[in-house]
Protein backbone atom coordinates (compact mmCIF):
# COMPACT_ATOMS: atom_id res chain seq x y z
CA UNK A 1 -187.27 128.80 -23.06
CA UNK A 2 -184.34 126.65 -22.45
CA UNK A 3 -183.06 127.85 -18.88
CA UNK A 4 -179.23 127.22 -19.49
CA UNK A 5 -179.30 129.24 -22.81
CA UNK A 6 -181.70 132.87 -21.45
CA UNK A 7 -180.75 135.80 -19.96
CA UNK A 8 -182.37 136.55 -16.52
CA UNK A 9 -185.09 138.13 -18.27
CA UNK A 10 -185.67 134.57 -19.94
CA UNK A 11 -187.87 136.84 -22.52
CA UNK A 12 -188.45 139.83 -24.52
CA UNK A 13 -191.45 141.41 -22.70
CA UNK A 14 -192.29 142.79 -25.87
CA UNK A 15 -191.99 140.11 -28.32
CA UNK A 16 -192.43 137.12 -26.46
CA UNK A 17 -189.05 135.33 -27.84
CA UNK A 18 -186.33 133.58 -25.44
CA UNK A 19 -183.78 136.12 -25.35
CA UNK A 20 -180.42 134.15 -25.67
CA UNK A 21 -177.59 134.49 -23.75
CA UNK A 22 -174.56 134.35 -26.18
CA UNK A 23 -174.43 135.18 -29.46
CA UNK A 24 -174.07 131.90 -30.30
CA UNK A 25 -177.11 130.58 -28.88
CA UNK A 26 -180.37 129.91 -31.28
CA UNK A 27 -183.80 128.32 -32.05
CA UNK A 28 -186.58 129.35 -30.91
CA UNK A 29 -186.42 128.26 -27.19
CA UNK A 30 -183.02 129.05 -27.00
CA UNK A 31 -181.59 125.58 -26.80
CA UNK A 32 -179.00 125.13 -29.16
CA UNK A 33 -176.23 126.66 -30.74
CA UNK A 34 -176.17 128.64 -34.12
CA UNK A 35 -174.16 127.58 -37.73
CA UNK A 36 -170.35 127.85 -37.20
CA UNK A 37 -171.04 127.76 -33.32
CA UNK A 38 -170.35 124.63 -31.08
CA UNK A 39 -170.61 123.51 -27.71
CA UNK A 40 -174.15 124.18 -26.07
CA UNK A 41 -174.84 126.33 -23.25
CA UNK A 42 -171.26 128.21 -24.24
CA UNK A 43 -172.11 128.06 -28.21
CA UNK A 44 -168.33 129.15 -29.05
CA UNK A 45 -167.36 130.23 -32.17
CA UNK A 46 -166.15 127.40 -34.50
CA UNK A 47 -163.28 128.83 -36.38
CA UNK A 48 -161.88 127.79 -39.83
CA UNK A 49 -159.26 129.48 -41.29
CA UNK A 50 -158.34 129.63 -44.97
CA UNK A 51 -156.11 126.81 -45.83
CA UNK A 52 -152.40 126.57 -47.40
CA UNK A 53 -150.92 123.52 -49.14
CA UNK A 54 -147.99 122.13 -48.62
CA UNK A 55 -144.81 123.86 -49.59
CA UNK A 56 -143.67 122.62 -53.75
CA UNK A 57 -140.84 121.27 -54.12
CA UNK A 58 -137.61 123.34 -54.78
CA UNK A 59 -137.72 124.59 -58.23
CA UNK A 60 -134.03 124.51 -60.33
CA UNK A 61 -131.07 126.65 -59.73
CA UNK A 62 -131.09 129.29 -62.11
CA UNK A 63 -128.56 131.87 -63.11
CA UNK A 64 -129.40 134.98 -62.00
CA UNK A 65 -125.69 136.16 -64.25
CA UNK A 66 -122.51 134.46 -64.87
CA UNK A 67 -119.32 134.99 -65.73
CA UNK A 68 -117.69 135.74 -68.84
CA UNK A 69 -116.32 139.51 -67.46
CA UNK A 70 -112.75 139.40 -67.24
CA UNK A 71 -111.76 139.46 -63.15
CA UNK A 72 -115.83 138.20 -62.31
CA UNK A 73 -115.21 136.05 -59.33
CA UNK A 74 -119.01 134.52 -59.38
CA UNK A 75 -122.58 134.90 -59.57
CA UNK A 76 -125.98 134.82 -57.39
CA UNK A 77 -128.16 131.79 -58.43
CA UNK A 78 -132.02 131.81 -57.49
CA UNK A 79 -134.61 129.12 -56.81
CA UNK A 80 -138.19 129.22 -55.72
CA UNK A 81 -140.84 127.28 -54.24
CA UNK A 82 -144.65 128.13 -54.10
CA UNK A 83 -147.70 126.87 -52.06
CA UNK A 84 -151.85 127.71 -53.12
CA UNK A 85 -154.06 129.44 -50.45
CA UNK A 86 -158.08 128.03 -50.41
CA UNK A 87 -160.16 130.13 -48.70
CA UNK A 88 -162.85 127.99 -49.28
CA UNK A 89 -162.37 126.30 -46.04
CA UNK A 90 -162.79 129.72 -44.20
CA UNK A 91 -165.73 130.37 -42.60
CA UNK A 92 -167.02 133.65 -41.14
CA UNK A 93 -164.92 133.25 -37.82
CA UNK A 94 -161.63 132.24 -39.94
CA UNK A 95 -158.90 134.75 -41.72
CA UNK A 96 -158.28 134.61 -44.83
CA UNK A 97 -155.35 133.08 -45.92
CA UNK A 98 -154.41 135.62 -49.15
CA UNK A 99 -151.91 137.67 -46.92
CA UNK A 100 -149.67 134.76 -46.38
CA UNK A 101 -146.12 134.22 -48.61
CA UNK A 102 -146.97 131.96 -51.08
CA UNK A 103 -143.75 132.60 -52.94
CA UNK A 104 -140.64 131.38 -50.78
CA UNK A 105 -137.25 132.52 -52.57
CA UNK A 106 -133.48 131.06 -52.07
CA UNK A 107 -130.41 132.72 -53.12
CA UNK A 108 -126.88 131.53 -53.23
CA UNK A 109 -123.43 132.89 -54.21
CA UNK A 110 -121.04 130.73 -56.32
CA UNK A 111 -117.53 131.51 -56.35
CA UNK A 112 -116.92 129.61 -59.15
CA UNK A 113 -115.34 132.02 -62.33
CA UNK A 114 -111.65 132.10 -62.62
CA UNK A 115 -109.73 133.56 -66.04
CA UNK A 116 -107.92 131.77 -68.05
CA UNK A 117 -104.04 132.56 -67.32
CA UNK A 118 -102.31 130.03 -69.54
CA UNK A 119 -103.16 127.44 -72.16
CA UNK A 120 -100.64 124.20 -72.94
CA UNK A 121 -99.75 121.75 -75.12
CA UNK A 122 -97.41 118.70 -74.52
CA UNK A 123 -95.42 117.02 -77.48
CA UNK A 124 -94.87 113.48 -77.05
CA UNK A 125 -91.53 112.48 -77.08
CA UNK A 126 -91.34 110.93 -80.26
CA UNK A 127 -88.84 112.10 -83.25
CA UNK A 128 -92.34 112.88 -85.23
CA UNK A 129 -94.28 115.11 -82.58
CA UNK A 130 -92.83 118.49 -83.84
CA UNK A 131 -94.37 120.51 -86.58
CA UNK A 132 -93.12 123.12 -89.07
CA UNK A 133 -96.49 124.22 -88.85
CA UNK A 134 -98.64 127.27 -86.91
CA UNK A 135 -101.04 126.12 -84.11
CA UNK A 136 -103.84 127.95 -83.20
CA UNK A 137 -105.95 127.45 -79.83
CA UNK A 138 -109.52 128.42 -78.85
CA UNK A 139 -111.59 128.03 -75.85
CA UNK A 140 -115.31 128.29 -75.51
CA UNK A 141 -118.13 127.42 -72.97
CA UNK A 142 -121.65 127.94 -73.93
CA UNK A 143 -122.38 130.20 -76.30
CA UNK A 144 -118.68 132.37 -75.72
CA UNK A 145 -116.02 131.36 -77.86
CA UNK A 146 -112.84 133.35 -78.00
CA UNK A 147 -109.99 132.21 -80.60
CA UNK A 148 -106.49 134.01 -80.63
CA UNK A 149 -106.08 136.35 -83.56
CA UNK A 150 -102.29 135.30 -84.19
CA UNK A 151 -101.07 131.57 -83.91
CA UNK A 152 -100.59 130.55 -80.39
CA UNK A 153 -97.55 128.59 -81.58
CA UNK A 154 -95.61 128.98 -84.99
CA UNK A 155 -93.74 126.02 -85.31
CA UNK A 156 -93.71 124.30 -81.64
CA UNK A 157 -90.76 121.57 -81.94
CA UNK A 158 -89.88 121.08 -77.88
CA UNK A 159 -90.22 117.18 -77.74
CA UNK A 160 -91.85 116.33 -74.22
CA UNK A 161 -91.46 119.87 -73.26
CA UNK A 162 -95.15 121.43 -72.45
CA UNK A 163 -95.80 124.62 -74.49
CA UNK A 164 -97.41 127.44 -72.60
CA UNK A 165 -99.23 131.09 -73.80
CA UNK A 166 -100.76 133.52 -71.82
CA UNK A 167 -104.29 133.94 -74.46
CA UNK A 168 -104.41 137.20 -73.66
CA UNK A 169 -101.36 138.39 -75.47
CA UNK A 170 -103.19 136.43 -78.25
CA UNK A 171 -106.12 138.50 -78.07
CA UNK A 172 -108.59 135.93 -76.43
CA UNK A 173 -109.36 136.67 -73.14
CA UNK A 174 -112.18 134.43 -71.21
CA UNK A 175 -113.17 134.35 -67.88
CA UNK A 176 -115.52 130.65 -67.43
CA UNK A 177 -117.17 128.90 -64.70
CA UNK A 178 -114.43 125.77 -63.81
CA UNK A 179 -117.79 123.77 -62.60
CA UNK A 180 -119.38 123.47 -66.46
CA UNK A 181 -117.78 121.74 -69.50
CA UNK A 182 -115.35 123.85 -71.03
CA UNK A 183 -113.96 123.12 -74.56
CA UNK A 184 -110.82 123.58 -76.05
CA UNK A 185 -109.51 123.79 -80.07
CA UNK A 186 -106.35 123.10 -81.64
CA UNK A 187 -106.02 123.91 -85.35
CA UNK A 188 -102.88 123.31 -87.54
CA UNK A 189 -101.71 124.65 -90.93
CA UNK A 190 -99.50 121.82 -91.70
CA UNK A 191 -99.31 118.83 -93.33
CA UNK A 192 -96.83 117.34 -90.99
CA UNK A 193 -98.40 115.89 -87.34
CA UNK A 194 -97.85 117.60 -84.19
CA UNK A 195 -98.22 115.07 -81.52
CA UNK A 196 -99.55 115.87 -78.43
CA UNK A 197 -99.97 113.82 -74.98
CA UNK A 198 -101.56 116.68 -72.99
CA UNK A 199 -103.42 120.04 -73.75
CA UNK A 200 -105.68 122.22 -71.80
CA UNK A 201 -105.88 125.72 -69.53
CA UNK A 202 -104.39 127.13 -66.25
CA UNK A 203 -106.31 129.21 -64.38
CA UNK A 204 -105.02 130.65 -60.80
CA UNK A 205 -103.19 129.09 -58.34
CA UNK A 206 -102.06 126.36 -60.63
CA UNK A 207 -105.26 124.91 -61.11
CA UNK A 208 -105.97 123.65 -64.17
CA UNK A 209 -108.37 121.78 -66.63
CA UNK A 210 -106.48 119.26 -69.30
CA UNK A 211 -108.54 116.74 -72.53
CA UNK A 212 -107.81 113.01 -71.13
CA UNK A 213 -106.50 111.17 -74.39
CA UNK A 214 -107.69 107.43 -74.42
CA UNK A 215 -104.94 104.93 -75.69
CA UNK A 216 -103.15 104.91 -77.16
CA UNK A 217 -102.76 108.19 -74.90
CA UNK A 218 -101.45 110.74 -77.92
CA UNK A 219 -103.29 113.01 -80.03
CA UNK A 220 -101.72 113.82 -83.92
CA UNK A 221 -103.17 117.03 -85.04
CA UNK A 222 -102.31 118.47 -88.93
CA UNK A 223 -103.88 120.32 -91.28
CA UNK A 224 -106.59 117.58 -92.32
CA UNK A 225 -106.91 115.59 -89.06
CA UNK A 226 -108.42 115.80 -85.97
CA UNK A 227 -108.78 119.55 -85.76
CA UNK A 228 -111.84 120.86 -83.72
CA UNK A 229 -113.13 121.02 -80.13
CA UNK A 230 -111.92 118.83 -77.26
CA UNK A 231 -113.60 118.79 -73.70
CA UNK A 232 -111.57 119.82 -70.79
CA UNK A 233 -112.78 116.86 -68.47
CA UNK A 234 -109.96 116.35 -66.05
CA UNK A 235 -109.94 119.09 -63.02
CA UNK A 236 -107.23 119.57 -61.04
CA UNK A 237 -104.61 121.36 -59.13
C-alpha cells in the first residue's frame, strides 16, 4: 500500500486491501485519486457545476396596454431576456443549474397619452381661402379612428384667423400616445377651395401636433381634391 494514501491500519485484516484514507483515494494500493477527484494524497473533490450561457440580448418593448381611454395618462411596457442552463457539464460534485432564473423581465412606465382638447385649421390669407362649404375633421392612430358626427366647421370664412373645436362637442373623443404617428382628415362638401396654411390637434398645456405643408406652404381642400389623411409630424409646444 501506498503509505501517504492508508489509514494507520494500512489494511483490512480481513480482506487484505489498502484501506484508503479519503474518500477520494483509489486503486488498488491506494495511490491515486478516484474520477472527479484531484490532487493526490488530499484527492479533493473536483467540482463542476451545471453551466448558464450568457444573458440574450434585450428582446423589444412591447405594450403591455395603451391608451385610447379617455383621461389614460400611460401604460407599462415589458421586455425580456433569456439565458439556457446545460447540466451536462455537471458532474456528481456540481449543482444543477435548473433552479436558476433563466427568464430576466424589465418593466417601464410611459407617461406618454394625452386627449385631444382642440383641433385647428388656419386659412391663408388670400381672398380665395374661405369656403361656403362644411368641413369635417377626423383623427386616428392605429387601428382607432374617431370622426365628428356633425361638421366641425360649416362654412369657416376667417382669413388668417386659426379655427379651433373642442372634438368632443363633435362627438369624437380620442385619447393617443403623442410619441407615435398620429393622422389627421379634413373633408369638404364644396366645390369652392378652402385654403389652409396650418391644421392639426392641441392637447394639454398648449402642446400640440400640426401637418408641415411643403411649398408652396398651403393646402386647398374641396369637395374633389385633396381630401383624406394627413400625418401630424411637427411636435411642439
Amino acid at each position: 500500500c501506498n503509505a501517504d494514501g492508508v489509514t494507520p491500519n494500512i489494511c483490512n485484516p480481513n480482506t487484505g486491501h489498502c484501506e484508503c484514507l479519503y474518500e477520494g483515494i483509489g486503486g488498488s494500493r491506494c495511490d491515486e485519486c478516484k474520477p472527479t477527484y484531484s490532487n493526490f494524497p488530499l484527492c479533493a473533490a473536483v467540482i463542476e457545476d451545471g453551466t448558464l450561457t450568457e444573458w440574450s440580448s434585450w428582446s423589444p418593448w412591447e405594450k403591455l396596454s395603451q391608451c385610447g381611454v379617455y383621461d389614460t395618462q400611460g401604460y407599462h411596457e415589458q421586455r425580456i431576456r433569456s439565458r439556457d442552463c446545460d447540466d451536462e457539464t455537471r458532474n456528481i460534485h456540481g449543482k444543477s443549474c435548473m433552479d436558476e432564473e433563466t427568464i430576466d423581465t424589465e418593466t417601464r412606465y410611459r407617461p406618454v397619452c394625452k386627449n385631444i382638447k382642440k383641433v385647428y385649421i388656419t386659412l391663408r390669407n388670400t381672398g380665395s381661402a374661405d369656403t361656403s362649404g362644411k368641413i369635417w375633421t377626423g383623427i386616428k392612430q392605429g387601428a382607432t379612428t374617431c370622426y365628428t358626427r356633425k361638421p366641425t366647421w360649416d362654412a369657416p370664412g376667417r382669413k388668417a384667423v386659426r379655427l379651433e373645436r373642442n372634438p368632443m362637442d363633435y362627438g369624437c373623443t380620442l385619447n393617443v400616445d403623442v410619441t407615435q404617428p398620429l393622422y389627421m382628415s379634413i373633408q369638404s362638401d364644396s366645390g369652392n377651395d378652402l385654403t389652409l396654411i396650418d391644421f392639426g390637434v392641441f392637447f394639454e398645456n398648449s402642446e400640440y401636433k400640426k401637418h408641415t405643408i411643403p411649398n408652396p406652404y398651403y393646402l386647398e381642400i374641396d369637395q374633389g381634391k385633396n381630401n383624406g389623411w394627413y400625418e401630424l409630424d411637427y411636435h411642439g409646444l
